[in-house]
N, C-alpha and C. Protein backbone atom coordinates (compact mmCIF):
# COMPACT_ATOMS: atom_id res chain seq x y z
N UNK A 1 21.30 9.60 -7.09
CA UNK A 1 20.42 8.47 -7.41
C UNK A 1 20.79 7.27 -6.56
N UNK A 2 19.68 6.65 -6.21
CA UNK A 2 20.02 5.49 -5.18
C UNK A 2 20.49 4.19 -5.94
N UNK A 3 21.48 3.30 -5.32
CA UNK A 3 21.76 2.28 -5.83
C UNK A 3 20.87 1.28 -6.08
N UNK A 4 21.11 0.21 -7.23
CA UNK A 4 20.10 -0.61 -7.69
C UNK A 4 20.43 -1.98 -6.30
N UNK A 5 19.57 -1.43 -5.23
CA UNK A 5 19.63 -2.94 -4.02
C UNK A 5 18.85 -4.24 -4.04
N UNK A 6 17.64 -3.44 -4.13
CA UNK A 6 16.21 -4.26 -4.39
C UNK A 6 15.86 -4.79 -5.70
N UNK A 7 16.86 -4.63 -6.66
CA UNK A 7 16.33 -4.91 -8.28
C UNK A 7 15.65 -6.20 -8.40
N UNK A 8 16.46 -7.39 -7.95
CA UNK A 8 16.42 -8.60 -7.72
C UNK A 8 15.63 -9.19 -6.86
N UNK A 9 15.09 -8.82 -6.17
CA UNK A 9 13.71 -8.67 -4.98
C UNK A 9 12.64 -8.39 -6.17
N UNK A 10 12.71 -7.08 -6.19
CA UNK A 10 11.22 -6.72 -6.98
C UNK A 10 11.25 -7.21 -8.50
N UNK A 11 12.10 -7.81 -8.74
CA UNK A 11 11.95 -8.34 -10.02
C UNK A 11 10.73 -9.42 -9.93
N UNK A 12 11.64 -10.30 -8.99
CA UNK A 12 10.83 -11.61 -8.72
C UNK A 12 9.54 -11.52 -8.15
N UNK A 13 9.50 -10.22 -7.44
CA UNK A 13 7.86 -9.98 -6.97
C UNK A 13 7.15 -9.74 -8.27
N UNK A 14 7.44 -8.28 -9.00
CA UNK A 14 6.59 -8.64 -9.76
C UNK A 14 6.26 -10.05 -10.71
N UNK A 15 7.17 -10.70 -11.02
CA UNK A 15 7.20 -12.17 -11.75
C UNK A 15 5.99 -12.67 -10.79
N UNK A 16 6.08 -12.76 -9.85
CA UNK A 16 5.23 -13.61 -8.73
C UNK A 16 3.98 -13.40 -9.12
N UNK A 17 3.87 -11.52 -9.20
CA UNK A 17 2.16 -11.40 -9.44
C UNK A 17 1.66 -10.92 -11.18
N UNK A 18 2.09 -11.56 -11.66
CA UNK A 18 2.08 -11.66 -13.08
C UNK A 18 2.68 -10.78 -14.34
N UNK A 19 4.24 -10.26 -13.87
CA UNK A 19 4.35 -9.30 -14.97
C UNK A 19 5.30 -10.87 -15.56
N UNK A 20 5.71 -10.04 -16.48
CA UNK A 20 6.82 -10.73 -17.61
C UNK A 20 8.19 -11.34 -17.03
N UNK A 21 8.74 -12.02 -17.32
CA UNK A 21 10.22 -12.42 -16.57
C UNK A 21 11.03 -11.88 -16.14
N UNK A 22 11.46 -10.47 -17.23
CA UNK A 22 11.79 -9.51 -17.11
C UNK A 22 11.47 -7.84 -16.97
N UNK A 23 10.88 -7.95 -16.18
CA UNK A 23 10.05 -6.32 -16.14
C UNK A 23 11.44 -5.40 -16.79
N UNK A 24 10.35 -4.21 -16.75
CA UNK A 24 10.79 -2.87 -17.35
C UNK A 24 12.11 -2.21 -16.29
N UNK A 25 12.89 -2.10 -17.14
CA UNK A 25 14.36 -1.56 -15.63
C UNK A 25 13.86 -0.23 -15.12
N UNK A 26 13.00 1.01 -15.73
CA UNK A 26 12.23 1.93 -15.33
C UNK A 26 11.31 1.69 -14.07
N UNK A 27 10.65 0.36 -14.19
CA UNK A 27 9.14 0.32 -13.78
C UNK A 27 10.35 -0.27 -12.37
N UNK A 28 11.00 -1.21 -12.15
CA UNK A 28 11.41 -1.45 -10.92
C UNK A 28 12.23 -0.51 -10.35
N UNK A 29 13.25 0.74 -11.42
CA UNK A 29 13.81 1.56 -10.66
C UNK A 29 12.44 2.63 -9.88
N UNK A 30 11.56 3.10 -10.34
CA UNK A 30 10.86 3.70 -9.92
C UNK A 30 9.95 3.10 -8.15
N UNK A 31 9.95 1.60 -8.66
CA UNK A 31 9.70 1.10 -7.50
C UNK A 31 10.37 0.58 -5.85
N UNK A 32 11.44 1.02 -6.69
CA UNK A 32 12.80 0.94 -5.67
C UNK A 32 13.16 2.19 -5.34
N UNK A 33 12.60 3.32 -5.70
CA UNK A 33 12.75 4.48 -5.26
C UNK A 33 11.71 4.67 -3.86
N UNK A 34 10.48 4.30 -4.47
CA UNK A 34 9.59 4.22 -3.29
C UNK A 34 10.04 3.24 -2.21
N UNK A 35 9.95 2.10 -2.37
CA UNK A 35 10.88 1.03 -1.34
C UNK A 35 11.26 1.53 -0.48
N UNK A 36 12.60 2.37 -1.07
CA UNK A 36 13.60 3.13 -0.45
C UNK A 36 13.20 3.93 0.40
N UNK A 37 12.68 5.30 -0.24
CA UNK A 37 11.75 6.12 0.77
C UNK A 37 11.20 5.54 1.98
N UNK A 38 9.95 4.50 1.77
CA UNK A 38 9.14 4.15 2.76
C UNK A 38 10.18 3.72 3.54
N UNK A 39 11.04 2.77 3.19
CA UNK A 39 12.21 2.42 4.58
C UNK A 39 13.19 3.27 4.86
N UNK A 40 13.30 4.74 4.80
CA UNK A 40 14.16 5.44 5.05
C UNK A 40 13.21 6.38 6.33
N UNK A 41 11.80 6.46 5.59
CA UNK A 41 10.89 7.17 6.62
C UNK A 41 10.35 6.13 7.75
N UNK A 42 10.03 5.18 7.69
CA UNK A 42 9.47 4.04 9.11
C UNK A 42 10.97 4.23 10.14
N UNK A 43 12.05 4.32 9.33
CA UNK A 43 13.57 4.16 9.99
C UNK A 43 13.68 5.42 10.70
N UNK A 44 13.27 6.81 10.02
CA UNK A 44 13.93 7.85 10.58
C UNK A 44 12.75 7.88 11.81
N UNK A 45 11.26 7.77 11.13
CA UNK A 45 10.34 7.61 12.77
C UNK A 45 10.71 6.63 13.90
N UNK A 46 11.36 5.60 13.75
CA UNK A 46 11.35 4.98 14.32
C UNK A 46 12.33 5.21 15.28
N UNK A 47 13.68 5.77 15.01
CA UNK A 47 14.83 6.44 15.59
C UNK A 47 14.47 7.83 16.42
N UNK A 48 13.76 8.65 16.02
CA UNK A 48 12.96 9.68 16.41
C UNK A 48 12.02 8.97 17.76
N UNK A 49 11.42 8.22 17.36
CA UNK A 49 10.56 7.55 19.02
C UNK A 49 11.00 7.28 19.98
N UNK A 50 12.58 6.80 19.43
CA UNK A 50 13.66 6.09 20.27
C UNK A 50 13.98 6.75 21.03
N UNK A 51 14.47 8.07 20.25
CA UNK A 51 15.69 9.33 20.88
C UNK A 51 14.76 10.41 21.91
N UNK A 52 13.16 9.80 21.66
CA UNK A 52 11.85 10.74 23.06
C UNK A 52 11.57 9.85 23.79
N UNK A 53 12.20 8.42 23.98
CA UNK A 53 11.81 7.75 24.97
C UNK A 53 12.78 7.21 25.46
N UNK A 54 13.83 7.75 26.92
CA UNK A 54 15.10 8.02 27.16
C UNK A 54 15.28 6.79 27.90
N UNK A 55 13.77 5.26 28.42
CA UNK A 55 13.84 4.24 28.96
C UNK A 55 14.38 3.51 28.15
N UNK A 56 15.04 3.95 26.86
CA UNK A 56 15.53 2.62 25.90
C UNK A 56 16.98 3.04 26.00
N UNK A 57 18.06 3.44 27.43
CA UNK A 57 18.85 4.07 27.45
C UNK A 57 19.24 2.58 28.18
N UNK A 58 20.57 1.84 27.80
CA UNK A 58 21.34 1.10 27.96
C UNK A 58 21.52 1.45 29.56
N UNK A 59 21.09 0.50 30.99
CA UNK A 59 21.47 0.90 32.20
C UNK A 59 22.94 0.25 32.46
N UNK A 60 23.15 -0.43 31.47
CA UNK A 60 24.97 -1.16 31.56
C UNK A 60 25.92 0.20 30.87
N UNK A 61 24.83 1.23 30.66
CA UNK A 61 26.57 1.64 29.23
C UNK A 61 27.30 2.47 30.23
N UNK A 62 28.31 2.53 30.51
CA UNK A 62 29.93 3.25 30.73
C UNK A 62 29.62 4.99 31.04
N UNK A 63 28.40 5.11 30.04
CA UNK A 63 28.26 7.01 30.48
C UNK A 63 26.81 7.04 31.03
N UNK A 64 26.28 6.03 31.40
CA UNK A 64 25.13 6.16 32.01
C UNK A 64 25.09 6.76 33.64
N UNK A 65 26.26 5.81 33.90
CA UNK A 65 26.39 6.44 35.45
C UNK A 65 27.48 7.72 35.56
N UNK A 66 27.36 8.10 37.03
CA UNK A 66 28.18 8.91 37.59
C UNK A 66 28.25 10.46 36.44
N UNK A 67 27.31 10.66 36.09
CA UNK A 67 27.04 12.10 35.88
C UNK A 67 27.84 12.72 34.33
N UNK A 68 28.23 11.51 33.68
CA UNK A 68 29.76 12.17 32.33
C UNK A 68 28.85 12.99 31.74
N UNK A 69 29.35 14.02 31.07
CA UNK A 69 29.28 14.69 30.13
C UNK A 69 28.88 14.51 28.73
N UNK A 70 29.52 12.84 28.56
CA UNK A 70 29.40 12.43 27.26
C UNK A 70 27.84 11.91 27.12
N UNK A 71 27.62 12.10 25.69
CA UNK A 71 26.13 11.53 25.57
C UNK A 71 25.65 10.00 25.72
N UNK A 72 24.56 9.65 25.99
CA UNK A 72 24.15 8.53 25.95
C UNK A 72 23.17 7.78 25.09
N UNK A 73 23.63 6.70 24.18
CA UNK A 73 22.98 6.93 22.85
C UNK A 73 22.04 5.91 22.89
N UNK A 74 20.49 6.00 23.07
CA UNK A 74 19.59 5.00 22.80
C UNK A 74 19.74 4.03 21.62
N UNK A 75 19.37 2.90 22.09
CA UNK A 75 19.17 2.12 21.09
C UNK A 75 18.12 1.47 20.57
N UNK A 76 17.49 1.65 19.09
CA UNK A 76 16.00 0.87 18.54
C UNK A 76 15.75 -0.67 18.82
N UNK A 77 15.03 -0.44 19.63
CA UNK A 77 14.79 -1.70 19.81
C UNK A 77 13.16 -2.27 18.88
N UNK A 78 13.16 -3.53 18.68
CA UNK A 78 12.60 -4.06 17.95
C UNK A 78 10.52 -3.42 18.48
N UNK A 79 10.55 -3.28 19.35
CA UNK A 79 9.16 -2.56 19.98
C UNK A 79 9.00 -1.17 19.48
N UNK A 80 10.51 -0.33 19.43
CA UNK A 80 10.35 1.11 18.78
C UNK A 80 9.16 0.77 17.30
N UNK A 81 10.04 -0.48 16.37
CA UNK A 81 9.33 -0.37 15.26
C UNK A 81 7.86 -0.67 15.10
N UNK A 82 7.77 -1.39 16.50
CA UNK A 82 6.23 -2.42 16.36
C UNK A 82 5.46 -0.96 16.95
N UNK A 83 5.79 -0.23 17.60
CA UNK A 83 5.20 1.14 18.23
C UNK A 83 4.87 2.19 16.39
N UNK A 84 6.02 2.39 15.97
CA UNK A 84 5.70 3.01 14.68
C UNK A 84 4.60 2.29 13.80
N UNK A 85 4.99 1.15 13.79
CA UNK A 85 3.74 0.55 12.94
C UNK A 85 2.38 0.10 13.23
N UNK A 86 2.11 0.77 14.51
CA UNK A 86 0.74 0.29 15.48
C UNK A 86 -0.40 0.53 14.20
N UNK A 87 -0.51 1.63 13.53
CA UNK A 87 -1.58 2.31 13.06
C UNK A 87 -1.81 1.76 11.55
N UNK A 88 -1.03 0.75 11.30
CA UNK A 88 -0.41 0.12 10.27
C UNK A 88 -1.13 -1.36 10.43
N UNK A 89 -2.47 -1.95 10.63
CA UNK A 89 -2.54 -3.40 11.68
C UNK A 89 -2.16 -4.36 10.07
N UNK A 90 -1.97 -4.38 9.16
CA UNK A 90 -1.26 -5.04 8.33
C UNK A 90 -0.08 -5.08 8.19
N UNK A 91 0.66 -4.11 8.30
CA UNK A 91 2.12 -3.95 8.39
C UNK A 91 2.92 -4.79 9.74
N UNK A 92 1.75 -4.45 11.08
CA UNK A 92 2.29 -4.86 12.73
C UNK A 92 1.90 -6.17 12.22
N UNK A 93 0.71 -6.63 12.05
CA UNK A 93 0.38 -8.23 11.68
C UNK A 93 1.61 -9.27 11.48
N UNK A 94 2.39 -8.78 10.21
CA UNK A 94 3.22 -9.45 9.52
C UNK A 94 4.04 -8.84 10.28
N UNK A 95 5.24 -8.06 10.89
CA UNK A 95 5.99 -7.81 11.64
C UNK A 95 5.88 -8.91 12.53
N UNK A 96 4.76 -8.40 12.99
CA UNK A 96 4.48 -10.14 14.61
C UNK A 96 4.55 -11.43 13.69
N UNK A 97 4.32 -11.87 13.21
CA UNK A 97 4.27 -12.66 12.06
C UNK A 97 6.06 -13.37 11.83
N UNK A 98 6.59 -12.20 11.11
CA UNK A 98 7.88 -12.81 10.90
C UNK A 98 8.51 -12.89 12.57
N UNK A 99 8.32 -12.10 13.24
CA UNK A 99 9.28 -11.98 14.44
C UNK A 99 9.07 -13.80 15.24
N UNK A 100 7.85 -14.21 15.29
CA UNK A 100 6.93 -15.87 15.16
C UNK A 100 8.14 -16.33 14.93
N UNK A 101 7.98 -16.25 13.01
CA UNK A 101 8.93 -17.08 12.89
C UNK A 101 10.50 -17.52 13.09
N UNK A 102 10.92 -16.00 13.30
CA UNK A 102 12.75 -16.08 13.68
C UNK A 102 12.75 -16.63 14.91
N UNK A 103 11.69 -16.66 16.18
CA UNK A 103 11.89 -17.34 17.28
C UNK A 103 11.94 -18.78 17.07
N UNK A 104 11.06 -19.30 15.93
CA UNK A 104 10.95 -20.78 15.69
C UNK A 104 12.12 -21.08 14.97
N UNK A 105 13.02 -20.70 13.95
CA UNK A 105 13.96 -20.70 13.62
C UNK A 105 15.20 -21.28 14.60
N UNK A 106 15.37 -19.49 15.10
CA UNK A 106 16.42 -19.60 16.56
C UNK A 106 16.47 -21.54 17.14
N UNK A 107 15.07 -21.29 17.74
CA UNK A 107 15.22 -22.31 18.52
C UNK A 107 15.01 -23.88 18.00
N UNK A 108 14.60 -23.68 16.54
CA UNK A 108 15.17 -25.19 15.63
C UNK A 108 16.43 -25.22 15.47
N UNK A 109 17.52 -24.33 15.42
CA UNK A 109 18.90 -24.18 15.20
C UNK A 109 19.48 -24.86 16.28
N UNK A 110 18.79 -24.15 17.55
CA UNK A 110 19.64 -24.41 18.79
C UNK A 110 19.36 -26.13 19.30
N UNK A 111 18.48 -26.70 18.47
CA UNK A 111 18.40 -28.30 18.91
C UNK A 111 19.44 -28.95 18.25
């Protein structure tokens, strides 16, 4: 059974869209099961897109050159996910959306 992560998240969501103060510990574990899922599956597609598209292969890393043996391990980059969620234009929306805002963030910090 998965740990209670999100309890405190979806509590307050549902509060937001009109349940009781305290929802049902059922009704949010059940909803934190799904949660879970959906971000375990966007994650594993998204790693999967990564590991068939061998241009997201670090040209600085140490086993890239000169022929090693050892593997070379792609890394997800933030486009892998916006690629998984193309078909999704509500999901990519708000993705582009927050990504907006962490740039405006960043660069209010950095003044």
């Amino acid at each position: 059974k998965q740990s209670k992560v999100f309890t405190n998240e979806l509590s307050s969501l549902l509060f937001a869209h009109g349940d009781v103060n305290h929802s049902d510990p059922q009704t949010i574990a059940v909803l934190e099961d799904i949660l879970i899922n959906y971000l375990v599956d966007i994650c594993t597609k998204t790693l999967e897109y990564t590991n068939k598209h061998p241009s997201n292969v670090s040209k600085s890393s140490k086993y890239s050159q000169g022929g090693s043996n050892l593997p070379t391990h792609n890394r997800v980059k933030v486009e892998d996910l916006l690629f998984v969620l193309r078909n999704d234009p509500l999901k990519l929306s708000r993705a582009n959306e927050l990504l907006k805002l962490q740039k405006i963030i960043v660069d209010a910090r950095k003044q």
